[in-house]
C-alpha atoms as a PDB file:
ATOM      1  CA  UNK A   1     -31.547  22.571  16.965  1.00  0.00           C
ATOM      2  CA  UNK A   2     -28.199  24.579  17.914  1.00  0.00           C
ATOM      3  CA  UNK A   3     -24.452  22.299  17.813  1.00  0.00           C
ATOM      4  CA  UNK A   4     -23.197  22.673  20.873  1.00  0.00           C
ATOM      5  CA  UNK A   5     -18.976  22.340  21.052  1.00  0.00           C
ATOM      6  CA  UNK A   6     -18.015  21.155  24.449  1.00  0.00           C
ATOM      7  CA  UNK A   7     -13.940  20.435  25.679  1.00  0.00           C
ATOM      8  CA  UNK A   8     -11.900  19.971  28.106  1.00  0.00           C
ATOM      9  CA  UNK A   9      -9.565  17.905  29.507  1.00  0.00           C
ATOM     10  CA  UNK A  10      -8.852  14.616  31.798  1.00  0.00           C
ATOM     11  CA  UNK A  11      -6.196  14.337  34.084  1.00  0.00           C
ATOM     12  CA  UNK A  12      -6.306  10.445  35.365  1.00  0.00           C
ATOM     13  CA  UNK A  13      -3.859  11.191  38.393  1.00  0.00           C
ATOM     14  CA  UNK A  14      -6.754  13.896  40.186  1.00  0.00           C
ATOM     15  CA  UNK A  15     -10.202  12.948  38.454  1.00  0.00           C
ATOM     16  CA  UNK A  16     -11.187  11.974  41.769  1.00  0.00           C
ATOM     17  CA  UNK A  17     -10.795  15.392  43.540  1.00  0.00           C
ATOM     18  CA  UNK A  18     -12.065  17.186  40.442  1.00  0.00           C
ATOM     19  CA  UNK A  19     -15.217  15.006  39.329  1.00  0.00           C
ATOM     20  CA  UNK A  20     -18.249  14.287  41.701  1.00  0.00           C
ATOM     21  CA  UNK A  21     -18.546  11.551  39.032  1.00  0.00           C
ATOM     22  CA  UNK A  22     -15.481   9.822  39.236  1.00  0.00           C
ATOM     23  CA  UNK A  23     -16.864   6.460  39.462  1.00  0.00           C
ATOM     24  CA  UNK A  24     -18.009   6.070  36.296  1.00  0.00           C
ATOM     25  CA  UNK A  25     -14.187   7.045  34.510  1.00  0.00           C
ATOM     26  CA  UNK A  26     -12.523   4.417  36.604  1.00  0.00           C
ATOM     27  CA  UNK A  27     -11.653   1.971  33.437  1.00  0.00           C
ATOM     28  CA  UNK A  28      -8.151   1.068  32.792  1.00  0.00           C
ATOM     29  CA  UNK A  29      -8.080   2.157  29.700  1.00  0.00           C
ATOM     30  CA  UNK A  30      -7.857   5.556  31.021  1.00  0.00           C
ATOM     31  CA  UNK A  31      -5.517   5.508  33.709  1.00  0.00           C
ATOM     32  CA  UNK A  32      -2.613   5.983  31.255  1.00  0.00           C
ATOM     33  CA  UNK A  33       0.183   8.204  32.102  1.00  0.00           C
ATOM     34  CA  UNK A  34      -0.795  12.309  30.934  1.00  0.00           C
ATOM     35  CA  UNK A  35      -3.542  14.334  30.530  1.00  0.00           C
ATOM     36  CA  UNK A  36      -6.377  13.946  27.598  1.00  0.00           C
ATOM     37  CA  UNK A  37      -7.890  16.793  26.058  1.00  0.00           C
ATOM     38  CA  UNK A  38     -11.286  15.795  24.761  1.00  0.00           C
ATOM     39  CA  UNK A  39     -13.946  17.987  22.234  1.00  0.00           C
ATOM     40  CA  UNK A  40     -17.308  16.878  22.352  1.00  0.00           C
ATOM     41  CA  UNK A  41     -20.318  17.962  19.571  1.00  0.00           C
ATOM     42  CA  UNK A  42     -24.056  17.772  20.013  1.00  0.00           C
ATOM     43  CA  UNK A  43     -26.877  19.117  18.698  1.00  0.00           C
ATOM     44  CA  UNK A  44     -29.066  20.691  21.684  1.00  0.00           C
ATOM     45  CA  UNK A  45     -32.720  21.624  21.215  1.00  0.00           C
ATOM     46  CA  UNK A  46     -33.616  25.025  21.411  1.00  0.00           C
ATOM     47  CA  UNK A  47     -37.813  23.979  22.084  1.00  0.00           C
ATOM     48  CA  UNK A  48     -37.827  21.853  24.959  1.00  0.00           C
ATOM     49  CA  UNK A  49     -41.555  21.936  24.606  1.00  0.00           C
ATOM     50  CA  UNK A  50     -42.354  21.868  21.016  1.00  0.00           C
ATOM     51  CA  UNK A  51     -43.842  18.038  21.897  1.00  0.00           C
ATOM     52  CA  UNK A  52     -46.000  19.546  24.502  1.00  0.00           C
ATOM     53  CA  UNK A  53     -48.686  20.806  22.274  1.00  0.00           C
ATOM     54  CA  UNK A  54     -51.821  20.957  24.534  1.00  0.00           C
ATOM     55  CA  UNK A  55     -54.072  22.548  21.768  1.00  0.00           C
ATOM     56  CA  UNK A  56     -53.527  19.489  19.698  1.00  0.00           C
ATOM     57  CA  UNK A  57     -54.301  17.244  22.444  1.00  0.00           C
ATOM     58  CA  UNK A  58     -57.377  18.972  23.312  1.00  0.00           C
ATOM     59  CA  UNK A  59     -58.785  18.928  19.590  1.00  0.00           C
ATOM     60  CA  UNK A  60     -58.142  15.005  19.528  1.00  0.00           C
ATOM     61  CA  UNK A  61     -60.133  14.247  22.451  1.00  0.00           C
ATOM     62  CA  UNK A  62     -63.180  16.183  21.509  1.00  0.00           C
ATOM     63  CA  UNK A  63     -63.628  14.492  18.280  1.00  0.00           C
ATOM     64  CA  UNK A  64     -62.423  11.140  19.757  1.00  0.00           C
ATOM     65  CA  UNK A  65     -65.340  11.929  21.837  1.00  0.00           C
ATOM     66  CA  UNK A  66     -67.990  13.228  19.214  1.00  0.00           C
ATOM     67  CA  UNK A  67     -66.783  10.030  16.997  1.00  0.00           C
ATOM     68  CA  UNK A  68     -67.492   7.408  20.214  1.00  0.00           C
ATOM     69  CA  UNK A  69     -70.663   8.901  20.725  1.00  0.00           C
ATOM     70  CA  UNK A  70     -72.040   9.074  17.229  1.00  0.00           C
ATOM     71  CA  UNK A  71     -71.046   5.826  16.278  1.00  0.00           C
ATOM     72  CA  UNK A  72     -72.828   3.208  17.850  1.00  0.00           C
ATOM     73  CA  UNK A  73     -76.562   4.299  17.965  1.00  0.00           C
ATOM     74  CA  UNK A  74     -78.421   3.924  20.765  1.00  0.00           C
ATOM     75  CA  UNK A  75     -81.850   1.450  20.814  1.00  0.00           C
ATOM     76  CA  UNK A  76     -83.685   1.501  23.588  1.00  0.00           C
ATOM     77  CA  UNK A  77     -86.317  -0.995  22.427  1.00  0.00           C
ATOM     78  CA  UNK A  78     -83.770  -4.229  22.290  1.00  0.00           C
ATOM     79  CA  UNK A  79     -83.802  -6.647  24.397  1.00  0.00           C
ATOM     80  CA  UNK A  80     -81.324  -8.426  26.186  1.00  0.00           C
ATOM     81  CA  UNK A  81     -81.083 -12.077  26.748  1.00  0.00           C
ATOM     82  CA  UNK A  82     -81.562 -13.965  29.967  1.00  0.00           C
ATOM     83  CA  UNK A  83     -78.228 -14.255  31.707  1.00  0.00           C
ATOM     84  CA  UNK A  84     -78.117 -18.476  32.961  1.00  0.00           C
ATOM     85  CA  UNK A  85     -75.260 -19.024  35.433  1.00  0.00           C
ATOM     86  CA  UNK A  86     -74.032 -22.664  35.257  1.00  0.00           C
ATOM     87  CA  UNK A  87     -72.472 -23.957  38.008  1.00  0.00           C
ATOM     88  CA  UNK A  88     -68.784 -25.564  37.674  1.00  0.00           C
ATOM     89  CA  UNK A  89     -67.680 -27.765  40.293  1.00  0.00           C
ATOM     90  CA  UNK A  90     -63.867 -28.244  40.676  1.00  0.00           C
ATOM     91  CA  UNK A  91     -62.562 -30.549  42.543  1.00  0.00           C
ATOM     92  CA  UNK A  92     -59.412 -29.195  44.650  1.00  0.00           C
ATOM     93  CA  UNK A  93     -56.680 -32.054  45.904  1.00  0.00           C
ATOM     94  CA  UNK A  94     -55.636 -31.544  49.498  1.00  0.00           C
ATOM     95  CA  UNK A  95     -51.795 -30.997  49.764  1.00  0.00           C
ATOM     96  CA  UNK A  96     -50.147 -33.367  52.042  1.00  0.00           C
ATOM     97  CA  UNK A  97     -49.028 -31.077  55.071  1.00  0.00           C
ATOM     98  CA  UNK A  98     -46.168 -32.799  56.804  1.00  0.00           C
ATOM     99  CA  UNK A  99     -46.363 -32.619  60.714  1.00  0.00           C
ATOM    100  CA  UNK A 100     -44.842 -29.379  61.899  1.00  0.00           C
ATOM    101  CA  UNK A 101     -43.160 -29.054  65.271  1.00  0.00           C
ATOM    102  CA  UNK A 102     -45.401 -27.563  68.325  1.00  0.00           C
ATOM    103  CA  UNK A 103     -43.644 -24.352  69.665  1.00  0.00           C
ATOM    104  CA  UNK A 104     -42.442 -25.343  73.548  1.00  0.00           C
ATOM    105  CA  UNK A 105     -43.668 -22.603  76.455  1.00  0.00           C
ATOM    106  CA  UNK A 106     -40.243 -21.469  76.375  1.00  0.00           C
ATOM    107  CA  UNK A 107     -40.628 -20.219  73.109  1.00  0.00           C
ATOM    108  CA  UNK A 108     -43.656 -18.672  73.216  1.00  0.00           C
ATOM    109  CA  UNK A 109     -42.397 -16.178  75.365  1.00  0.00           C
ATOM    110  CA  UNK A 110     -40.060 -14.975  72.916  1.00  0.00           C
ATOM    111  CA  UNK A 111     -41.903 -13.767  69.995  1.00  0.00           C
END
């Protein structure tokens, strides 16, 4: 992790010509008369990838896998019961469809 120091400064009468952003600074609040200098600090990683640890992943899988298969032994002798479907019956209402209007011949050409 590195601090990063970042200024500059904000003139309100040409942010539009300067900033392809310009949109977003458009508040009131900043439209005062003047320019505003402004000095921004952040911290910056200097690993991008230090979450992208592949070796790690890798090593969990394999013994996720070695633990699923070693767990739950395996019998081939068992038996499994019957499987009995039971049949539901359910009952639907019919929706009232009110009457709709038959297309003329004129407007069946026009589709």
């Amino acid at each position: 992790m590195k601090k990063v120091v970042k200024s500059g400064v904000f003139d309100p009468r040409a942010y539009k010509n300067n900033d392809p952003d310009w949109a977003k600074k458009r508040k009131p609040e900043y439209m005062g008369p003047g320019k505003y200098i402004y000095t921004r600090e952040y911290t910056e990683d200097d690993n991008p990838n230090r979450f992208c640890r592949q070796d790690i992943v890798a090593q969990y899988r394999e013994r996720q896998k070695s633990e699923s298969q070693g767990s739950k032994p395996v019998e081939e002798n068992e038996e499994l019961e019957p499987v009995i479907q039971v049949p539901i019956n359910i009952e639907r209402k019919k929706i009232d469809i009110w009457p709709k209007r038959v297309r003329s011949d004129i407007t069946i050409m026009f589709r």
